[in-house]
N, C-alpha and C. Protein backbone atom coordinates (compact mmCIF):
# COMPACT_ATOMS: atom_id res chain seq x y z
N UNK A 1 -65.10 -13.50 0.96
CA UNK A 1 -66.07 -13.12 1.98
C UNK A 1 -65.64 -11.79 2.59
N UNK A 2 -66.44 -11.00 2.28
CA UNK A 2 -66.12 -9.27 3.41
C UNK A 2 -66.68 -9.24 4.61
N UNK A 3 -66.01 -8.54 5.41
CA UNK A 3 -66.18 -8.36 6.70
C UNK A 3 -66.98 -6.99 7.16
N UNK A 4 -67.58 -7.62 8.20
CA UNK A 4 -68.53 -6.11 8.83
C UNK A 4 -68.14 -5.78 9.64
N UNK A 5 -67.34 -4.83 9.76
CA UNK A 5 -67.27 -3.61 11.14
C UNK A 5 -68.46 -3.34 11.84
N UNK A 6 -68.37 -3.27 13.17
CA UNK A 6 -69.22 -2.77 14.05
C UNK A 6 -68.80 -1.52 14.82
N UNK A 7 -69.11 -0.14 15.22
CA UNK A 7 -68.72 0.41 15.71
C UNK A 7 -69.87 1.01 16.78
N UNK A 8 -69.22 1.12 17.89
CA UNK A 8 -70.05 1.64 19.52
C UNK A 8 -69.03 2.53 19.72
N UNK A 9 -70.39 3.48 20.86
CA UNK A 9 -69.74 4.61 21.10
C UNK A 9 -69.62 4.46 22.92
N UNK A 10 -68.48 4.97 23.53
CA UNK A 10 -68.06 4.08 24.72
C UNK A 10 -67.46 5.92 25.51
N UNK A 11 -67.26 5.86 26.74
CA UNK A 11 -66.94 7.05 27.35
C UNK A 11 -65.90 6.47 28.25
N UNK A 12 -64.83 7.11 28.78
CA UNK A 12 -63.92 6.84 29.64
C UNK A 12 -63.46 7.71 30.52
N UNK A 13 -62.75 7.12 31.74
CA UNK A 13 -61.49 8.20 32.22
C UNK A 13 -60.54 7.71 32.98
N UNK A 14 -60.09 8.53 33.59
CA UNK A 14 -58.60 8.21 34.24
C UNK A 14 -58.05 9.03 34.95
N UNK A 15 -57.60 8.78 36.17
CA UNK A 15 -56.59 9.98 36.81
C UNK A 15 -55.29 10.43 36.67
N UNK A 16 -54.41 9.42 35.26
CA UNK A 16 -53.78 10.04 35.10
C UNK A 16 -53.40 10.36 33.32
N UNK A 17 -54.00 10.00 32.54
CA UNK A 17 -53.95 10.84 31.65
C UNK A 17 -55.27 10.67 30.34
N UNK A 18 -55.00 11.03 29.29
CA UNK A 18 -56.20 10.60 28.41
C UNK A 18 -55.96 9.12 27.62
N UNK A 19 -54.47 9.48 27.52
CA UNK A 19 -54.12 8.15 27.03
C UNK A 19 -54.42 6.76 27.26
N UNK A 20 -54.43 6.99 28.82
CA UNK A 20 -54.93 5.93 29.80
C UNK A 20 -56.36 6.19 29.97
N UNK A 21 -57.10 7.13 29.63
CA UNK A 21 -58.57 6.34 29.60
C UNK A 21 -58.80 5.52 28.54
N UNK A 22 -58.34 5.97 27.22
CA UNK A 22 -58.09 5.55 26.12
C UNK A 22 -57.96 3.66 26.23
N UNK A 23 -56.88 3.91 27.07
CA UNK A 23 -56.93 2.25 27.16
C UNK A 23 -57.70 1.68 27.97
N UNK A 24 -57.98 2.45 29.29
CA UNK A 24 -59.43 1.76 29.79
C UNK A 24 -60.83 1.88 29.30
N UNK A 25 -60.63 2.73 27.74
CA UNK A 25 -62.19 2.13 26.84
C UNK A 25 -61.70 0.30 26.63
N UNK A 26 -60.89 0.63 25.90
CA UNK A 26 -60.83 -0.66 25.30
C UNK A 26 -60.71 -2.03 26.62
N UNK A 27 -59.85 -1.86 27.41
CA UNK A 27 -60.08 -2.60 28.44
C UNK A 27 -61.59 -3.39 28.77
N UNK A 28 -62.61 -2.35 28.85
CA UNK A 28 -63.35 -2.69 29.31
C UNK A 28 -64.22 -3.25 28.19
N UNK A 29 -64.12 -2.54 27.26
CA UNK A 29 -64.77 -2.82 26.03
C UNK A 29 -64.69 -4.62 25.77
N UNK A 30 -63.38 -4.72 25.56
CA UNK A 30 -63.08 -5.86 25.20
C UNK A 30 -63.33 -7.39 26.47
N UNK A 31 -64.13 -6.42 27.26
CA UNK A 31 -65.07 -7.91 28.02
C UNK A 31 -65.71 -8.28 27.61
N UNK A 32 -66.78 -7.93 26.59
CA UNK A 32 -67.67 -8.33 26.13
C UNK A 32 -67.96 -8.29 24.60
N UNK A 33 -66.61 -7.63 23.68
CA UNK A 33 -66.61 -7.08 22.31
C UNK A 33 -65.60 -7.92 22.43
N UNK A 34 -65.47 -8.32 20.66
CA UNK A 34 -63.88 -9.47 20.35
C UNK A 34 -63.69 -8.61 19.13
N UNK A 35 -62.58 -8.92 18.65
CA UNK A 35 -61.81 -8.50 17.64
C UNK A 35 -61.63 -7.20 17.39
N UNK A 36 -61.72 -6.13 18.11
CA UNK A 36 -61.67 -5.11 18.85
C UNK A 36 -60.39 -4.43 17.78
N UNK A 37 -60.95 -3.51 16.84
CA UNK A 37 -59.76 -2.94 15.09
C UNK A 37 -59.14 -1.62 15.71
N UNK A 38 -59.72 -1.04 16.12
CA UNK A 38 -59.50 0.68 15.99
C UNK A 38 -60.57 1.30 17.46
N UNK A 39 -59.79 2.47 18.06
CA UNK A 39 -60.70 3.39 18.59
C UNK A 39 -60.49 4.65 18.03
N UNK A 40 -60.77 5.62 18.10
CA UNK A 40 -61.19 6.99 17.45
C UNK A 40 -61.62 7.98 18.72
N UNK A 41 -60.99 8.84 19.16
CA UNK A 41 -61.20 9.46 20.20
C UNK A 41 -62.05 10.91 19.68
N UNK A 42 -62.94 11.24 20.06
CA UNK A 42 -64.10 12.52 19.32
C UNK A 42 -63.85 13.06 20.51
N UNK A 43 -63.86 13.22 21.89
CA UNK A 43 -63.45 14.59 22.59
C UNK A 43 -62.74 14.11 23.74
N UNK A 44 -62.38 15.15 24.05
CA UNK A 44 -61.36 14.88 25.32
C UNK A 44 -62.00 15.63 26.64
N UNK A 45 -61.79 15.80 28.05
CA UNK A 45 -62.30 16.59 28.36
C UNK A 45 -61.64 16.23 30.00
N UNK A 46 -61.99 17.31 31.00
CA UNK A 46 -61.40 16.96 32.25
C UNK A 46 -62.38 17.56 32.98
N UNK A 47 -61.94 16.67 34.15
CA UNK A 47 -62.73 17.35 35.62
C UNK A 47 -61.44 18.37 36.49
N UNK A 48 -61.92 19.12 36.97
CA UNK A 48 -60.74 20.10 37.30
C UNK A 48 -61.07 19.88 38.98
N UNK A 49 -60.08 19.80 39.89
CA UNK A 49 -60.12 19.95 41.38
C UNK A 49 -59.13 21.18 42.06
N UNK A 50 -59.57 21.59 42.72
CA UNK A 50 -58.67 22.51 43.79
C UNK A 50 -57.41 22.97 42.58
N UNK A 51 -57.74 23.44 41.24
CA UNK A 51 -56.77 24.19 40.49
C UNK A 51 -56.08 22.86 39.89
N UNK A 52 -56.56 21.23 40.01
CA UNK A 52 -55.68 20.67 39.04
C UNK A 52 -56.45 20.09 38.39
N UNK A 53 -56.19 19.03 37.44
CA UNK A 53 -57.11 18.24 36.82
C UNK A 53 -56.87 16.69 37.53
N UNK A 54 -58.34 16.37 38.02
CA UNK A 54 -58.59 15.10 38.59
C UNK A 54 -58.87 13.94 37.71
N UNK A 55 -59.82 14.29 37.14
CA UNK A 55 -59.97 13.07 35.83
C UNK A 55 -60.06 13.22 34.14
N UNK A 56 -58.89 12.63 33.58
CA UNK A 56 -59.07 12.68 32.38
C UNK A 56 -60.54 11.86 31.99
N UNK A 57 -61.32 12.69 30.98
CA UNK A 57 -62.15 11.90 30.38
C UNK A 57 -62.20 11.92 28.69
N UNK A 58 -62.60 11.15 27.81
CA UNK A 58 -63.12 10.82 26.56
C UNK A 58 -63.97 10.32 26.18
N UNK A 59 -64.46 10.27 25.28
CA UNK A 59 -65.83 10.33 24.30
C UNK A 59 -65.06 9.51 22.95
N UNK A 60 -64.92 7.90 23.08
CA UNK A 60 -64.56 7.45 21.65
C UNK A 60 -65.42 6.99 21.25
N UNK A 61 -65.17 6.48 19.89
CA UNK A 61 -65.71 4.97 19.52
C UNK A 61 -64.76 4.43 18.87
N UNK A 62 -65.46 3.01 19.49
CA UNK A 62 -64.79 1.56 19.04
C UNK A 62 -65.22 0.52 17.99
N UNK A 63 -64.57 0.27 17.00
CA UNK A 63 -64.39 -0.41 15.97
C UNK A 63 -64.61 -2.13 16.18
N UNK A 64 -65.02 -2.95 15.79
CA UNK A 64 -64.22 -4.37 15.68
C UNK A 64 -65.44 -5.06 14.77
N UNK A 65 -64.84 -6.17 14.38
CA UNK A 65 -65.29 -6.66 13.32
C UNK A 65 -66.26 -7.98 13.81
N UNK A 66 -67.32 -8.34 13.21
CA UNK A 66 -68.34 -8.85 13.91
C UNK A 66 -68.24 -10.58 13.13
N UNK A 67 -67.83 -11.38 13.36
CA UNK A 67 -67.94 -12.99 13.05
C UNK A 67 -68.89 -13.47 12.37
């Protein structure tokens, strides 16, 4: 029996890095998505404040395999 991947496209961020939005895709993702394979990050990007950067953001998608 083969399996079907499902993949959605999900946006994130974070105040302190990309890495960590990264994991708050999946975080959140995985409230309502199961078996959750792979994310794939397609852009990165920031909000800039008073000369620093306030919020990391990303643009992934998420993988997981559908039952």
């Amino acid at each position: 029996m083969s399996k079907v991947v499902k993949v959605i496209e999900v946006l994130a961020q974070s105040d302190k890095s990309w890495e960590d939005a990264a994991q708050n895709a999946i975080t959140e993702a995985s409230k309502s998505v199961r078996n959750i394979k792979s994310i794939y990050i397609q852009e990165k990007s920031a909000k800039v404040t008073d000369n620093k950067i306030s919020k990391y953001r990303i643009t992934a998608k998420i993988s997981f395999v559908i039952d």
